[in-house]
N, C-alpha and C. Protein backbone atom coordinates (compact mmCIF):
# COMPACT_ATOMS: atom_id res chain seq x y z
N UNK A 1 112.67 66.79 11.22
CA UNK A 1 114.00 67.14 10.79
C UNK A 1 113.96 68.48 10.05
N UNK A 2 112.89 68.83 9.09
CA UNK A 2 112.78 69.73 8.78
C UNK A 2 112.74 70.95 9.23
N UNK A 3 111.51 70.95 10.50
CA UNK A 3 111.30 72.24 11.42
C UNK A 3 112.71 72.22 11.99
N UNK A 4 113.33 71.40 12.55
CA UNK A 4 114.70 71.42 13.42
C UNK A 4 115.98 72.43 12.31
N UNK A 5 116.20 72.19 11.32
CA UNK A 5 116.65 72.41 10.44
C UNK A 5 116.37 74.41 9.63
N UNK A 6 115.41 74.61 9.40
CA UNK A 6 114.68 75.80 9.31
C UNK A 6 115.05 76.66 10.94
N UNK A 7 114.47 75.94 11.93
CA UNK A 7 114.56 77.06 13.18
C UNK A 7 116.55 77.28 13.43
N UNK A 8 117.21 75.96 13.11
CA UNK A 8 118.75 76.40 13.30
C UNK A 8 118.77 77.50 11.89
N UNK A 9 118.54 78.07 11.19
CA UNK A 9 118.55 79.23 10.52
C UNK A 9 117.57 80.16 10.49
N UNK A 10 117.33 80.48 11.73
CA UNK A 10 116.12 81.37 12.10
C UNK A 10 114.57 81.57 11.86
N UNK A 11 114.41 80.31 11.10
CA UNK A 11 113.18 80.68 10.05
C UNK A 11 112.04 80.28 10.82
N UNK A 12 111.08 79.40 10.60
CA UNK A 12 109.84 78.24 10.37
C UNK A 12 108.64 77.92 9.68
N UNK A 13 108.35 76.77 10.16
CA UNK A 13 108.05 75.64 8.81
C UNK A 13 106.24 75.47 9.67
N UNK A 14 105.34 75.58 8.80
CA UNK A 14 103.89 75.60 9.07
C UNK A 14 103.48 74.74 8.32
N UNK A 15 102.49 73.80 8.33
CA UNK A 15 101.47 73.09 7.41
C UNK A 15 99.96 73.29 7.59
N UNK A 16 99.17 73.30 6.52
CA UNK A 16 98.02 73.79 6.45
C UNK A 16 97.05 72.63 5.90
N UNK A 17 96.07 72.36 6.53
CA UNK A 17 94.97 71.75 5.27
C UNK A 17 93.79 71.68 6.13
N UNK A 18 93.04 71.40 5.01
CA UNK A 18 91.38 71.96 5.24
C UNK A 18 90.97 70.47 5.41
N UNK A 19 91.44 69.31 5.52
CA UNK A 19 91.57 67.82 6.01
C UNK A 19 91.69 66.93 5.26
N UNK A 20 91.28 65.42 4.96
CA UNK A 20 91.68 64.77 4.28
C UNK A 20 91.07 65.02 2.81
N UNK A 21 91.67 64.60 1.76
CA UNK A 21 90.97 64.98 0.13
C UNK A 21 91.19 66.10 -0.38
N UNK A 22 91.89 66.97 0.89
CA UNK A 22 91.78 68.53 0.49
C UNK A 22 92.83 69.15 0.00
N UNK A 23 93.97 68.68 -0.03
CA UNK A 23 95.55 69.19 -0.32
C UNK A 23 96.27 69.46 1.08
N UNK A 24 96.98 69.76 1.43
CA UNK A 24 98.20 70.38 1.78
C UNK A 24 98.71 71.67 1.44
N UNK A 25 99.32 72.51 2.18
CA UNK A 25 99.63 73.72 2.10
C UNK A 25 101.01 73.19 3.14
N UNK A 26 102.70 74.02 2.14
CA UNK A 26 103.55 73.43 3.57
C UNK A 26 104.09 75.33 3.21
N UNK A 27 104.09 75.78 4.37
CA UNK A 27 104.69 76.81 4.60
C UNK A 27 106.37 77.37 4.92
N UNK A 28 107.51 77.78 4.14
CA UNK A 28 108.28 77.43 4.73
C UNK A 28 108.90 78.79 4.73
N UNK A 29 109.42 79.57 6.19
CA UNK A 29 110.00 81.14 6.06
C UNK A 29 111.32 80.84 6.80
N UNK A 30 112.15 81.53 6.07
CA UNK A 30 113.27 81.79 6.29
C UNK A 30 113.97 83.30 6.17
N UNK A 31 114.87 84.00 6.94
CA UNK A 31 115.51 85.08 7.04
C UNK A 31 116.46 85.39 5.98
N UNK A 32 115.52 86.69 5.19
CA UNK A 32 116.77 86.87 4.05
C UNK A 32 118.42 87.67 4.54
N UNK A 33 119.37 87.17 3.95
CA UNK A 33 120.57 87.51 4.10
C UNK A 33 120.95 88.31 3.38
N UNK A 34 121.88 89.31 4.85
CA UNK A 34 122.20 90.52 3.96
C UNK A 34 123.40 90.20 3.45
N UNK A 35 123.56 91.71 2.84
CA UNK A 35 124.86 91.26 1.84
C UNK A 35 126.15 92.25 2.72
N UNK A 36 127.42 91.62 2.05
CA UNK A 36 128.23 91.59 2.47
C UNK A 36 128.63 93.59 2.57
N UNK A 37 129.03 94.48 3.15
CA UNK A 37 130.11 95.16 2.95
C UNK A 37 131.01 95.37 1.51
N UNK A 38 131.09 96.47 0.81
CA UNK A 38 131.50 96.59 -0.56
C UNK A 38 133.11 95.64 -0.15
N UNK A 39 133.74 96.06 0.89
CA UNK A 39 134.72 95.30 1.21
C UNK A 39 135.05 94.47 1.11
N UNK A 40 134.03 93.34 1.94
CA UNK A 40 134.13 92.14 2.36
C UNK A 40 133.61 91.52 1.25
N UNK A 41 134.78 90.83 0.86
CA UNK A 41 135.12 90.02 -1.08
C UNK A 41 134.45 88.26 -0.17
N UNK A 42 133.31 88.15 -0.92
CA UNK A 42 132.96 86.40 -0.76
C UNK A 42 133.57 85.54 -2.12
N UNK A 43 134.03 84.55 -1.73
CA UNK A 43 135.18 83.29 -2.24
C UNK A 43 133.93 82.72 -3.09
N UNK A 44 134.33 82.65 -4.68
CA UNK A 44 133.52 82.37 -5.58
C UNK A 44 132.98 80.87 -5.18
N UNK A 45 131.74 80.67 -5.76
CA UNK A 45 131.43 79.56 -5.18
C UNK A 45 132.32 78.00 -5.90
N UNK A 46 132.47 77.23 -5.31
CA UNK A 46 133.17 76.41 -5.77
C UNK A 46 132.21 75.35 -6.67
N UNK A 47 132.87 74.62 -7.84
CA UNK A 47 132.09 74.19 -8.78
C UNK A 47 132.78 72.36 -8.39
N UNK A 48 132.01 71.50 -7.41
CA UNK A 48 132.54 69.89 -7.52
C UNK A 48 132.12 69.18 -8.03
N UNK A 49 132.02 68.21 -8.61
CA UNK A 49 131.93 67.49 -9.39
C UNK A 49 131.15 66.50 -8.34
N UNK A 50 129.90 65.69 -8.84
CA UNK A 50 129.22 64.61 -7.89
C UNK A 50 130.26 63.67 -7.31
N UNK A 51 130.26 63.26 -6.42
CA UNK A 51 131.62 62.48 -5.87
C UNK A 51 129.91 61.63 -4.80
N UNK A 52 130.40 60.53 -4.69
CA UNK A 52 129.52 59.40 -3.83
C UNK A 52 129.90 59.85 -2.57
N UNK A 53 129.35 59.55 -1.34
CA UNK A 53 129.88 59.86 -0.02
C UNK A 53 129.11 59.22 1.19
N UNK A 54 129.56 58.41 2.09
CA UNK A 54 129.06 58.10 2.54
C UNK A 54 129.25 58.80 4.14
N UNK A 55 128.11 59.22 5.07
CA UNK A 55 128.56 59.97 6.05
C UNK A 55 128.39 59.14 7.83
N UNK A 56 129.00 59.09 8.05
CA UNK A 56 129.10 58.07 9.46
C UNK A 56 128.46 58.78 11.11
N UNK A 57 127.89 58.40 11.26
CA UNK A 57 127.45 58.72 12.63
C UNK A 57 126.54 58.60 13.19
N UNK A 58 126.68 58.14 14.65
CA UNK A 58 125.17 57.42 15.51
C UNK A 58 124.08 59.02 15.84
N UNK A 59 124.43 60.26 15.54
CA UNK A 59 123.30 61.13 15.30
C UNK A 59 122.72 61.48 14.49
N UNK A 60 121.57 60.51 14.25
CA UNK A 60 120.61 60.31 12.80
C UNK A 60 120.50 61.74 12.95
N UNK A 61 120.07 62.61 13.22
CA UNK A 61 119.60 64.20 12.78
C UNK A 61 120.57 64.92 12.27
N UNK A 62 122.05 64.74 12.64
CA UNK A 62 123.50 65.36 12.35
C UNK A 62 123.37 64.54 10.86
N UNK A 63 123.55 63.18 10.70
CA UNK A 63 124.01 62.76 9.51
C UNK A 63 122.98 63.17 8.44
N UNK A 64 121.91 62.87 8.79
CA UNK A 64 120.51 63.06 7.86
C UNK A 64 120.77 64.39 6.84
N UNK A 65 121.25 65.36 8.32
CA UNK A 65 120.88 67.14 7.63
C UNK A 65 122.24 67.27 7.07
N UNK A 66 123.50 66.40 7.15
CA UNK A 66 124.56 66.72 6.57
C UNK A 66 124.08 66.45 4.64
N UNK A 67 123.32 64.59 4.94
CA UNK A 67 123.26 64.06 4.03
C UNK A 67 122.32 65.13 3.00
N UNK A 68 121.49 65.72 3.62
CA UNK A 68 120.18 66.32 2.25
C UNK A 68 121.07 67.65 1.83
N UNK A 69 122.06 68.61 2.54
CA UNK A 69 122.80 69.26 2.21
C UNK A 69 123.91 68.81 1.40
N UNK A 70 124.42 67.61 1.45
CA UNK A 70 125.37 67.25 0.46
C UNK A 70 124.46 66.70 -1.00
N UNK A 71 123.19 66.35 -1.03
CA UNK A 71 122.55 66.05 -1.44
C UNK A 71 122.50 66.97 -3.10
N UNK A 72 122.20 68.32 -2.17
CA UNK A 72 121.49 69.64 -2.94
C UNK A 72 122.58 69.67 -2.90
N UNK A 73 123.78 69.58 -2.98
CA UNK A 73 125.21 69.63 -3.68
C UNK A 73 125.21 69.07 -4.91
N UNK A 74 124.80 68.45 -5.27
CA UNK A 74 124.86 67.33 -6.07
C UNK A 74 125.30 65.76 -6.07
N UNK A 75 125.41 65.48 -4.70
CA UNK A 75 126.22 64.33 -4.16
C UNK A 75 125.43 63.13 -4.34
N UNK A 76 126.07 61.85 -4.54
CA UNK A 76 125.46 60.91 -4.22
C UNK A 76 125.61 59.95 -2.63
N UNK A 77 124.52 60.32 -1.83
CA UNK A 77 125.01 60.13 -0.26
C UNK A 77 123.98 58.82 0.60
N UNK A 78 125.34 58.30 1.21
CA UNK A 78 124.42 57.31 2.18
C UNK A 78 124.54 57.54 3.10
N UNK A 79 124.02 57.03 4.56
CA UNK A 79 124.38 57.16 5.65
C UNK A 79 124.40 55.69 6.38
N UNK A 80 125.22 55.87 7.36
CA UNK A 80 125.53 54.81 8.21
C UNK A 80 125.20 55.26 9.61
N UNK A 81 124.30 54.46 10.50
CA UNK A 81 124.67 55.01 12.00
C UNK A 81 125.56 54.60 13.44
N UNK A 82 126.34 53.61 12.75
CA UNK A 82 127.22 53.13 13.46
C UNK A 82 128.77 52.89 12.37
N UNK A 83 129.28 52.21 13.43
CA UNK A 83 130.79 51.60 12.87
C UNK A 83 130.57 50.24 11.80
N UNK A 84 129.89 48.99 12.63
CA UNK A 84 129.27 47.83 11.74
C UNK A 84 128.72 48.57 10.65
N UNK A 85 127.61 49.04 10.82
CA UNK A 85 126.74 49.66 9.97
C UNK A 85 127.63 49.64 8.31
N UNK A 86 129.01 50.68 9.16
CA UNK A 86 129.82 51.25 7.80
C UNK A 86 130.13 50.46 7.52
N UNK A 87 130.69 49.49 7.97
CA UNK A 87 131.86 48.43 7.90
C UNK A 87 130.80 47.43 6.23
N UNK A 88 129.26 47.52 7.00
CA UNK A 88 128.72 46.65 5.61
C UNK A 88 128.08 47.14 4.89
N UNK A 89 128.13 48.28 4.66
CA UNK A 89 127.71 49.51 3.63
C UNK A 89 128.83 49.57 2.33
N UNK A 90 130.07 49.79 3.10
CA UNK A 90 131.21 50.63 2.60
C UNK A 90 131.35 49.69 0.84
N UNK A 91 131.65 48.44 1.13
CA UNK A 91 131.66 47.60 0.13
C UNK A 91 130.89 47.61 -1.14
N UNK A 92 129.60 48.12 -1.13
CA UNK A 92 128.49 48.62 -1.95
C UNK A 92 128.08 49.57 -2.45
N UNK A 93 128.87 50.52 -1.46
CA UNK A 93 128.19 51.86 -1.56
C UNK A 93 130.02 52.49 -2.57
N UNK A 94 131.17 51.82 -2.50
CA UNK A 94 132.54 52.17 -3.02
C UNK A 94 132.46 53.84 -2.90
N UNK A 95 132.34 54.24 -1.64
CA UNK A 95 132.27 56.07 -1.43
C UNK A 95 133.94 56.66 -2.14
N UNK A 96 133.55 57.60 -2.90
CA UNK A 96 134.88 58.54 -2.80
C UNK A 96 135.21 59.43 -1.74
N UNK A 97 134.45 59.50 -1.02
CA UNK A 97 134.96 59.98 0.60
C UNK A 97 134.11 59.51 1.69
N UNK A 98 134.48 59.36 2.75
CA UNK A 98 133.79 58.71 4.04
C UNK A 98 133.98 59.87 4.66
N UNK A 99 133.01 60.59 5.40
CA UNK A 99 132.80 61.24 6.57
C UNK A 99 132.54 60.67 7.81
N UNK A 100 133.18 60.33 8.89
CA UNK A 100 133.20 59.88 10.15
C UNK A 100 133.55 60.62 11.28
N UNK A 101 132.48 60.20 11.85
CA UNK A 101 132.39 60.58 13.62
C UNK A 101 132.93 59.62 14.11
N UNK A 102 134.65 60.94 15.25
CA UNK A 102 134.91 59.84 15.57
C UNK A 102 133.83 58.92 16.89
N UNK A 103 133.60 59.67 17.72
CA UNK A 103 132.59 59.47 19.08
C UNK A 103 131.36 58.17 18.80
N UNK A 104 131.62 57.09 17.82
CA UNK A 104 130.69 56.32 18.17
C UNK A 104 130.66 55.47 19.23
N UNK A 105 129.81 54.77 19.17
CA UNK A 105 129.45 54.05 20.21
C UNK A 105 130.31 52.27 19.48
N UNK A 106 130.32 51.69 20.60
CA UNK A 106 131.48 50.26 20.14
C UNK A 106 132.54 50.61 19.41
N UNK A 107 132.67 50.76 18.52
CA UNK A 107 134.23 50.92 17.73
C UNK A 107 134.28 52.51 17.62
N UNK A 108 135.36 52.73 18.24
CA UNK A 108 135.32 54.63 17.31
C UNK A 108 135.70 54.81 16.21
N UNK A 109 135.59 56.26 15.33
CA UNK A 109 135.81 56.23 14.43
C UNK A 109 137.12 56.23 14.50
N UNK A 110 138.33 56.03 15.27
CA UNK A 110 139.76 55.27 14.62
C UNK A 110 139.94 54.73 14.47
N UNK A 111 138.92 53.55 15.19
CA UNK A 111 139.37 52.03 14.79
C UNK A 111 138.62 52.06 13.30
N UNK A 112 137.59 52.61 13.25
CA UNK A 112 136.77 52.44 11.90
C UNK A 112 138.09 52.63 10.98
N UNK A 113 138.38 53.82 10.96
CA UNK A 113 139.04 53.99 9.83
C UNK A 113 140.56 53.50 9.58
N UNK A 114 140.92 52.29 10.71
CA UNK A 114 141.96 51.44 10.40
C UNK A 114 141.50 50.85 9.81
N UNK A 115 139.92 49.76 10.34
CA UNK A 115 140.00 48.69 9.31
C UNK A 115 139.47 49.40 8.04
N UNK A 116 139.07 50.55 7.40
CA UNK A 116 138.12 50.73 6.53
C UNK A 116 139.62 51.04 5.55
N UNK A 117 140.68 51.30 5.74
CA UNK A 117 142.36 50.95 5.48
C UNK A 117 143.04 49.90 5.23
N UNK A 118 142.51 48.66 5.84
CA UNK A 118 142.73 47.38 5.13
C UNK A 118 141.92 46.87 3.98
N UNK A 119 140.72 47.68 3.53
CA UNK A 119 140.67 46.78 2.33
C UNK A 119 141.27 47.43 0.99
N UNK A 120 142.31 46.97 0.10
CA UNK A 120 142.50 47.46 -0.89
C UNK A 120 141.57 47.94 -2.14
N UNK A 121 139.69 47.61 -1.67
CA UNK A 121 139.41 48.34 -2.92
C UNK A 121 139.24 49.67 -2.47
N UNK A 122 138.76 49.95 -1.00
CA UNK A 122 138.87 51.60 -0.84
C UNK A 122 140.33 52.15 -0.90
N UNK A 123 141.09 51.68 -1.45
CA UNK A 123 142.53 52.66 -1.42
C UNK A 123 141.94 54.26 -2.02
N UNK A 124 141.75 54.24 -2.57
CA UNK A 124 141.07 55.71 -3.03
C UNK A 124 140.33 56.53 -2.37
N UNK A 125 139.63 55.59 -1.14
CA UNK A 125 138.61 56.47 -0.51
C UNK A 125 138.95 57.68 0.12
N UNK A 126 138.87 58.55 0.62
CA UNK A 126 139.36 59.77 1.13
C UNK A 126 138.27 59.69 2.14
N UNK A 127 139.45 59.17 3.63
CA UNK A 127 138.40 59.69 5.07
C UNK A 127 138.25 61.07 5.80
N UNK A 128 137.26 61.28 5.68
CA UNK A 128 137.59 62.77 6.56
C UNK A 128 136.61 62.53 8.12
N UNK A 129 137.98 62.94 8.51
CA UNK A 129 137.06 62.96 10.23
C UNK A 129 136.19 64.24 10.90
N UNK A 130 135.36 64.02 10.58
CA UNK A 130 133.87 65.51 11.16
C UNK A 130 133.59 65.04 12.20
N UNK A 131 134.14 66.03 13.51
CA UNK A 131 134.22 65.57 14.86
C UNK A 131 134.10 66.83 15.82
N UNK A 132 133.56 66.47 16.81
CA UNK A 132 133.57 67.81 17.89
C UNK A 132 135.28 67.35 18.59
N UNK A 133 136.03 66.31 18.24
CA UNK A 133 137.53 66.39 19.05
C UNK A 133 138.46 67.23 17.89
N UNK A 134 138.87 68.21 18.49
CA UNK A 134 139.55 68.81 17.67
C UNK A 134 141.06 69.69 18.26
N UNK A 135 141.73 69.19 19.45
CA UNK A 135 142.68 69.21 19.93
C UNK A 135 143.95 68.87 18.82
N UNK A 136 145.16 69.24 18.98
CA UNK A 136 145.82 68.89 18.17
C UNK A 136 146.37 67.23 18.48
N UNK A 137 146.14 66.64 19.61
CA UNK A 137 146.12 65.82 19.54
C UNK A 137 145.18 64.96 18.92
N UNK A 138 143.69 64.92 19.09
CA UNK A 138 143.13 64.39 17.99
C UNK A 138 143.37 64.77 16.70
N UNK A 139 143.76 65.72 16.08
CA UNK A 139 144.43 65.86 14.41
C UNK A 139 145.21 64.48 14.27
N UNK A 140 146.48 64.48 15.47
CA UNK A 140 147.61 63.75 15.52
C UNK A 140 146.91 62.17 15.18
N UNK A 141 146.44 62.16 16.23
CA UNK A 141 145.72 60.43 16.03
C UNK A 141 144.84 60.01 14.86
N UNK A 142 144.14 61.18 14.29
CA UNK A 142 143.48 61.13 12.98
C UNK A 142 144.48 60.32 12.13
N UNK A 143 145.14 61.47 11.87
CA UNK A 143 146.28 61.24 10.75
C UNK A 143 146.87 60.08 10.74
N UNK A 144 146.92 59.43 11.89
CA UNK A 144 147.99 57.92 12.20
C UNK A 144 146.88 56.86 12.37
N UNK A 145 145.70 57.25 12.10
CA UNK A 145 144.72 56.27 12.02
C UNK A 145 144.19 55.46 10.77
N UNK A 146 144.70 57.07 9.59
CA UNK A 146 144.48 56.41 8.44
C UNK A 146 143.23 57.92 7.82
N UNK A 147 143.03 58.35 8.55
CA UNK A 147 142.31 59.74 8.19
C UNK A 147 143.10 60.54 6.85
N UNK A 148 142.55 61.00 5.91
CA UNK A 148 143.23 62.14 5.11
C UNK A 148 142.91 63.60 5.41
N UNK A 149 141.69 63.81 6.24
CA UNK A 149 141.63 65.60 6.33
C UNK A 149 140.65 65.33 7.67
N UNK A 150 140.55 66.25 9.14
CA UNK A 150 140.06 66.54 9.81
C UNK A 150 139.37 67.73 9.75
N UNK A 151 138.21 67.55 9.88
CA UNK A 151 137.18 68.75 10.49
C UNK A 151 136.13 69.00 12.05
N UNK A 152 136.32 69.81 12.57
CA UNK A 152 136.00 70.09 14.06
C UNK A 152 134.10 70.46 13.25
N UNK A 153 133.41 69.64 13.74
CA UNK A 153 131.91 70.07 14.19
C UNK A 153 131.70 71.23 15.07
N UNK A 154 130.51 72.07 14.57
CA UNK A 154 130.07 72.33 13.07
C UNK A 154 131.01 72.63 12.05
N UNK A 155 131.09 71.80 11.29
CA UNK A 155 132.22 72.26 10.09
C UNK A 155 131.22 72.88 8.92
N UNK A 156 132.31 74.12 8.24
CA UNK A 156 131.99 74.86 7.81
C UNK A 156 131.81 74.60 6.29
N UNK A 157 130.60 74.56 5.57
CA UNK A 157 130.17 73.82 3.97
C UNK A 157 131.58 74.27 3.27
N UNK A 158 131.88 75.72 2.72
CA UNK A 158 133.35 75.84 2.61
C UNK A 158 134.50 74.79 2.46
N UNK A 159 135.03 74.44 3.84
CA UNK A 159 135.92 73.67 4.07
C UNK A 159 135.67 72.11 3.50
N UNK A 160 134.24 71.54 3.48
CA UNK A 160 134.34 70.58 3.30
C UNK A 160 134.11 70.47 1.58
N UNK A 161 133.57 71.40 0.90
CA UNK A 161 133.89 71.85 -0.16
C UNK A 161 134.95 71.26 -1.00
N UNK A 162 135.72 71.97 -0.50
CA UNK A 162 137.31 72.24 -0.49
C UNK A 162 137.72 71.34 -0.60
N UNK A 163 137.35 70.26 0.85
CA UNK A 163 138.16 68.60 0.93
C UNK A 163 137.44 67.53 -0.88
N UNK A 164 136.27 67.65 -0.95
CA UNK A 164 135.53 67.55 -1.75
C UNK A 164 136.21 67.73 -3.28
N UNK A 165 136.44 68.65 -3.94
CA UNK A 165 137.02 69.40 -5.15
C UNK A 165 138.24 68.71 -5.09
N UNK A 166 139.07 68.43 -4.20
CA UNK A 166 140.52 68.08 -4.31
C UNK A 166 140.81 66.53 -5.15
N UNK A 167 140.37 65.55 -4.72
CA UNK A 167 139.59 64.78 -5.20
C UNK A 167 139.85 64.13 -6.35
C-alpha cells in the first residue's frame, strides 16, 4: 500500500538490510513541489477539529489510503468493506461523518444510506457520498437517499476538508 501510494505521487519506497538481527533501512523519495506563481494565492490551510469517520468501500486500497490520510488529519477513522460490514460497525463506531461508495457490491451505497437514516442515534451523522457516479442525476438520487454532500472520485482533500469543518 505504501509503494502504491508514493509511486501515485511520483516518488519511491526502497528497503534495505544487511539480514536478520541487523536493522532495517526504509527508504522513502518523493518529488519536491514547486511553488506557486507570485499570483497564484493558495487557500489557507484549513484548521478541523478531530471528527470520527468512518469510510465505506469494497476497495481496501481506496479506503485504507483515504483512511491513513484522514488519519494524519487528525481523524479518528474506521473502515468498512462492504454495506453489512457498515451496517455493524456504524453502531460502535457513532461516526460524525460516513464516507460511502456508492458502487458496492449487494446493497449500494443508497440503499446503505437509507437504512443508515433509520436509526435515530445517527441523526447527526453527516453522509457524504465519494463516488466515481457523478452525473447530475446521481447528485439527484444522493440527495433523496438521505446523503448530505456528494463527491466525484478522486475527490479533492480541499473539498472534503470543507465538508469536514462544517460540522
Amino acid at each position: 500500500m505504501v509503494k502504491r501510494l508514493v509511486e501515485m505521487h511520483g516518488g519511491s519506497v526502497a528497503l534495505f538490510s544487511a539480514g536478520l538481527g541487523h536493522g532495517s533501512r526504509f527508504e522513502l523519495k518523493l518529488p519536491l513541489l514547486q511553488r506557486e506563481e507570485a499570483g497564484g494565492e493558495q487557500p489557507a490551510p484549513l484548521q478541523v477539529p478531530m471528527r470520527r469517520i468512518l469510510v465505506v468501500d469494497d476497495n481496501t486500497d481506496a479506503a485504507n489510503s483515504l483512511a491513513i490520510i484522514l488519519s494524519l488529519e487528525g481523524h479518528q477513522v474506521e473502515c468498512a468493506y462492504s454495506a453489512q460490514e457498515a451496517l455493524e460497525r456504524v453502531r460502535s463506531a457513532r461516526p460524525d461523518v460516513a464516507l460511502l461508495d456508492i458502487g458496492l457490491p449487494g446493497m449500494d451505497g443508497y440503499e446503505l444510506a437509507r437504512k443508515l437514516r433509520e436509526h435515530p442515534e445517527l441523526a447527526s451523522t453527516r453522509l457524504v457520498a465519494l463516488t466515481g457516479y457523478g452525473t447530475t442525476d446521481d447528485k439527484v438520487r444522493a440527495r433523496a437517499s438521505g446523503f448530505d454532500a456528494h463527491l466525484v472520485k478522486p475527490a479533492e482533500l480541499r473539498a472534503l476538508q470543507e465538508i469536514l469543518a462544517e460540522i
